[in-house]
Protein backbone atom coordinates (compact mmCIF):
# COMPACT_ATOMS: atom_id res chain seq x y z
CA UNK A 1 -8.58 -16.67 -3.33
CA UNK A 2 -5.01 -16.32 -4.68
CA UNK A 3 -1.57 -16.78 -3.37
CA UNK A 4 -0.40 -12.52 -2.07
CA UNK A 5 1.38 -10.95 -4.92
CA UNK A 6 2.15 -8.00 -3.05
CA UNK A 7 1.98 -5.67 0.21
CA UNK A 8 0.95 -2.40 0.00
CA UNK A 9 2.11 0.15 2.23
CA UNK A 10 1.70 4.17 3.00
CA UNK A 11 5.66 4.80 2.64
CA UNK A 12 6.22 1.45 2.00
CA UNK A 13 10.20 1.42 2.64
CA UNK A 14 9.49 2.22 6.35
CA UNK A 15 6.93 -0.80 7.23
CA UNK A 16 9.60 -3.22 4.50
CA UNK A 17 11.91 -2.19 7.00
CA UNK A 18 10.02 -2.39 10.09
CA UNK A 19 8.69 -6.08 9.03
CA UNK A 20 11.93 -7.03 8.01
CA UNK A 21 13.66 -5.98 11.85
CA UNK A 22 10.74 -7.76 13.30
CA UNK A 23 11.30 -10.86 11.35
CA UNK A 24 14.78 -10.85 11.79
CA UNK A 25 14.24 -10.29 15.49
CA UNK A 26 12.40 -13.07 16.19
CA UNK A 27 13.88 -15.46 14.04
CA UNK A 28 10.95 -15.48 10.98
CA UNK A 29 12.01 -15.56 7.44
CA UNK A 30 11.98 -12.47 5.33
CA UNK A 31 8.96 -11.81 3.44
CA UNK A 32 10.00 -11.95 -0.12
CA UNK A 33 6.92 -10.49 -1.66
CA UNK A 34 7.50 -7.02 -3.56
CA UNK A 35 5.86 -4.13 -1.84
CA UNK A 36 3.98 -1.44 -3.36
CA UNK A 37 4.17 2.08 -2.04
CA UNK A 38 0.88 3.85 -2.32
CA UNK A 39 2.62 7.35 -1.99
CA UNK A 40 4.09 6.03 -5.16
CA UNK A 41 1.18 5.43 -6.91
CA UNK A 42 -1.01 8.25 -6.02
CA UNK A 43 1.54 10.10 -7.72
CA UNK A 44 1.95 8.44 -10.47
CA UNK A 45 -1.79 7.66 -11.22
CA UNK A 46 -3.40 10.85 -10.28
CA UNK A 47 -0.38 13.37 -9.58
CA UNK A 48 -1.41 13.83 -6.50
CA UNK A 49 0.60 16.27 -4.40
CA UNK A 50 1.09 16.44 -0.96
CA UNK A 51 0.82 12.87 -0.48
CA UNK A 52 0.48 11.95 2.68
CA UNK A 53 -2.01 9.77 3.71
CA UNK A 54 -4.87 12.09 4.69
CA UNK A 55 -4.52 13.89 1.22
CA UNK A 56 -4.74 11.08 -0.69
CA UNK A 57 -7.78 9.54 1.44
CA UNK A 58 -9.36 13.05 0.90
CA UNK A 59 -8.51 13.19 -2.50
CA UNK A 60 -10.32 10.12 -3.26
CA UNK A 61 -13.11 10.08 -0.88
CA UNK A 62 -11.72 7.21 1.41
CA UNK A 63 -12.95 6.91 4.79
CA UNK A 64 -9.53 6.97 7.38
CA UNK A 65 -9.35 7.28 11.02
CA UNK A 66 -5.54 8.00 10.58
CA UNK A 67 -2.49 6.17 12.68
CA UNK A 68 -5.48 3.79 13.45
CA UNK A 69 -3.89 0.36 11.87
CA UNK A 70 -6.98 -1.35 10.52
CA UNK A 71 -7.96 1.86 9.33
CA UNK A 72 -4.49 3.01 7.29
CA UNK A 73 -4.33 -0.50 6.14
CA UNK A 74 -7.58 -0.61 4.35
CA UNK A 75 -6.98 2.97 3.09
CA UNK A 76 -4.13 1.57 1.12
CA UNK A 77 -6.39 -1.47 -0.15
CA UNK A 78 -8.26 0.92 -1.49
CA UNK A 79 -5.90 3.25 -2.97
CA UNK A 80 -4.50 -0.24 -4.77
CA UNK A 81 -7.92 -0.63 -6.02
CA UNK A 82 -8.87 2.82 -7.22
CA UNK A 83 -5.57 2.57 -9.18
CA UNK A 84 -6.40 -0.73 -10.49
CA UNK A 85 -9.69 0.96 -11.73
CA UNK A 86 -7.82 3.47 -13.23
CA UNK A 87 -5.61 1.40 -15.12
CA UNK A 88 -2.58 1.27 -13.19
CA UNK A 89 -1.15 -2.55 -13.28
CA UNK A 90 0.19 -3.89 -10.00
CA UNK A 91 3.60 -6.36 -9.94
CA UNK A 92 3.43 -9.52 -11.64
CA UNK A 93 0.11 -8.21 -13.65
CA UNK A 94 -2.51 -9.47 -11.73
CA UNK A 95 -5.62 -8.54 -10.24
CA UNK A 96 -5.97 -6.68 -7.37
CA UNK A 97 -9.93 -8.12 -7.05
């Protein structure tokens, strides 16, 4: 398994910012790894339009139990991957597998 080269969020400026007030709140360091906003690429890889979470889940067939963490979380995995199988590249390149 390889180092993170990326977090992928649902409106990924809002949990960047959450994480970052938490961090800074307890004294952690920031998390300097680029975040990737799956709004963002649903967009841009399948035009998809509304795009919040539910549409894009239904969109592509992905299970969600929505504003259920474990279950928004892997949503965006998977968005991440069905991009990745769709050509889009992530940051840095590499493999989302």
């Amino acid at each position: 398994m390889g180092a993170v080269q990326f977090l992928a969020a649902h409106n990924a400026a809002f949990d960047r910012n959450v994480l970052s007030g938490c961090c800074a709140a307890f004294g952690l360091p920031a998390v300097r790894h680029p975040f990737v906003c799956t709004v963002k690429v649903a967009r841009q890889v399948w035009n998809i339009r509304p795009t919040r979470l539910p549409d894009v889940c239904g969109r592509l067939r992905i299970s969600l139990r929505h504003h259920h963490a474990e279950s928004d979380a892997e949503a965006c995995a998977r968005i991440v991957i069905a991009a990745a199988a769709a050509g889009w590249n992530p940051p840095g390149g590499g493999s989302t597998s």
